[in-house]
Protein backbone atom coordinates (compact mmCIF):
# COMPACT_ATOMS: atom_id res chain seq x y z
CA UNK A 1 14.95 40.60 25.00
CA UNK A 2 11.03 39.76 24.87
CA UNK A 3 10.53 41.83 21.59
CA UNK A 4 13.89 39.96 19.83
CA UNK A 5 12.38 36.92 21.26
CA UNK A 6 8.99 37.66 19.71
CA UNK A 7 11.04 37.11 16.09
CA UNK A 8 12.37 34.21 17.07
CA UNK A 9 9.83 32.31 18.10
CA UNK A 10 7.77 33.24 14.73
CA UNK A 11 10.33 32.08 13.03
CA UNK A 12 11.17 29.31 14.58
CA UNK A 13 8.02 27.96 14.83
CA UNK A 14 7.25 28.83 10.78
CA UNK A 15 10.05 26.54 9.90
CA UNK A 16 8.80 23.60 12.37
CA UNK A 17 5.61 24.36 10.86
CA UNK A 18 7.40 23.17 7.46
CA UNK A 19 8.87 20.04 9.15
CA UNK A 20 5.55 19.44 10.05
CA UNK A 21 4.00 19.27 6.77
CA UNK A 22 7.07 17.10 5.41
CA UNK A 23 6.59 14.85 8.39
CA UNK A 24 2.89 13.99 7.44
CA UNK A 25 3.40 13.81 3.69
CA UNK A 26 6.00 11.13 4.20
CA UNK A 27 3.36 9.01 6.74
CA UNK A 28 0.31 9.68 4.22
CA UNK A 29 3.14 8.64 1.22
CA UNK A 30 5.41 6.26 2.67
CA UNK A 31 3.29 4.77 5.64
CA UNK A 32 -0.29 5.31 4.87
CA UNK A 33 -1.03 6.73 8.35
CA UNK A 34 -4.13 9.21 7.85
CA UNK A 35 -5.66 9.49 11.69
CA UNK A 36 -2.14 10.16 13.78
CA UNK A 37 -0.51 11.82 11.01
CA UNK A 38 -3.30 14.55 10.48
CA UNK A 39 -3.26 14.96 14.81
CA UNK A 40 0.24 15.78 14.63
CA UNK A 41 -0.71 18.25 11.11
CA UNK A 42 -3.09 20.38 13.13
CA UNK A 43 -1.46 20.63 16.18
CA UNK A 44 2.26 21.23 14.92
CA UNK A 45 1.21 23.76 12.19
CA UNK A 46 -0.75 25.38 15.17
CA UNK A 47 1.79 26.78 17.13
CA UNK A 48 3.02 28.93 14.07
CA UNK A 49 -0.50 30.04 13.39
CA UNK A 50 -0.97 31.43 17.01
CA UNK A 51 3.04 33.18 17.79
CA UNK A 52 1.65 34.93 14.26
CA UNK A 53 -1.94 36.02 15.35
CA UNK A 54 0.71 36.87 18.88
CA UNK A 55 2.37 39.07 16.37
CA UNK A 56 -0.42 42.14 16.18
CA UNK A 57 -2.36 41.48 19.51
CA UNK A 58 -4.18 43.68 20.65
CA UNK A 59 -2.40 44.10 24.67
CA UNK A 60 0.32 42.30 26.14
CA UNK A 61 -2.77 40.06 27.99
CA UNK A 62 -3.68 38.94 24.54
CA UNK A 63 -0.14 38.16 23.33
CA UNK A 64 0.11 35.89 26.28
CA UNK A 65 -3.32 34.27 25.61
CA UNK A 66 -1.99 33.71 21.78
CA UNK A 67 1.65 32.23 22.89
CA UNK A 68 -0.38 30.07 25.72
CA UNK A 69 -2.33 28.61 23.00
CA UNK A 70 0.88 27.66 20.97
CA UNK A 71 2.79 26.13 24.28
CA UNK A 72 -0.54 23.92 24.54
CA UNK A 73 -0.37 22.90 20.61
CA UNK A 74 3.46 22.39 21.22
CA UNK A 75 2.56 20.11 23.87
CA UNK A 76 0.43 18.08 22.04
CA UNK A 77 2.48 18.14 19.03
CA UNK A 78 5.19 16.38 21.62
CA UNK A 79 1.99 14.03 22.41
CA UNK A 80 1.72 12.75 18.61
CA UNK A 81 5.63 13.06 18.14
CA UNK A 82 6.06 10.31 20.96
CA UNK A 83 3.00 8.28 20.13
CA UNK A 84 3.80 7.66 16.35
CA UNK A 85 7.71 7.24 17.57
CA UNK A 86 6.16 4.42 19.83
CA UNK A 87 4.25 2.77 17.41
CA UNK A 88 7.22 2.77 15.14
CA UNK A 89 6.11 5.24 12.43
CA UNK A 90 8.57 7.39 12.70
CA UNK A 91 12.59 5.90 13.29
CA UNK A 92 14.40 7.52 15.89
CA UNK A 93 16.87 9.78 14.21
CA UNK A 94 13.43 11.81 12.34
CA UNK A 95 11.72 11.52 16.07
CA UNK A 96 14.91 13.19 17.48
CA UNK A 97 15.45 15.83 15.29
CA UNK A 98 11.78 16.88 15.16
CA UNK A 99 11.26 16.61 19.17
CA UNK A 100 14.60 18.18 20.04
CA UNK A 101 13.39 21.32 17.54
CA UNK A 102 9.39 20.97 19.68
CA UNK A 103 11.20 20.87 23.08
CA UNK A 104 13.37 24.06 22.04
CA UNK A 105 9.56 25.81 20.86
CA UNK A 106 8.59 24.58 24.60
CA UNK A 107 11.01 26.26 26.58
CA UNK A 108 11.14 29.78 24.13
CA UNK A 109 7.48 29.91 24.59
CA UNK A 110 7.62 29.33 28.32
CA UNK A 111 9.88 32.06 28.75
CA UNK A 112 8.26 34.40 26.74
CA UNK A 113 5.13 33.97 28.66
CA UNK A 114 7.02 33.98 31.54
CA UNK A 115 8.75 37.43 30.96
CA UNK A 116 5.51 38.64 29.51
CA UNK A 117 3.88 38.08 32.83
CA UNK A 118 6.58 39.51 34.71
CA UNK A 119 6.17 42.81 32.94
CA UNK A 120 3.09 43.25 33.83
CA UNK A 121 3.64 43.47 37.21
């Protein structure tokens, strides 16, 4: 299950990645929002860029390191994701959709890195 897992999270996380970019287009575009906007860039695009770099580690310690990154990136991404919801840049059906799809990278990364450290026992 970890290694079909492993897939799924890439993927998963490369096609929130996407939303991600679409998301701060539109508040550059349509809201002129620069500061939040580029917050929520860096840290949602991040947790693609580390479950790939978890991809070809190097030991099962380092995999865990890379997906630990990601769940900390996903959490912040849910940080920006509520704060520009808040301050009304985002309505609530694109807050929904996006933060239902972060909460769903929150809980496959927390049991990957759960099962992960299980195995090496």
């Amino acid at each position: 299950m970890i290694m079909e897992n492993r897939g799924v999270i890439y993927q998963k996380s490369y096609a929130f990645a996407i939303r991600i970019v679409k998301a701060y287009k539109y508040l550059c575009q349509e809201k002129n929002e620069y500061v939040l906007s580029k917050q929520l860039l860096r840290s949602g695009t991040s947790i693609g860029a580390n479950c790939s770099e978890a991809r070809n580690a190097q030991s099962t310690l380092d995999f865990i390191n890379k997906l630990s990154i990601s769940l900390k990136e996903a959490e912040e991404t849910k940080f920006w994701l509520n704060l520009l919801h808040d301050t009304d840049y985002i309505d609530n059906d694109v807050y929904n959709s996006i933060y239902e799809d972060c909460h769903e990278l929150l809980k496959l990364l927390t049991s990957i890195i759960k099962s992960s450290k299980n195995n090496l026992k």
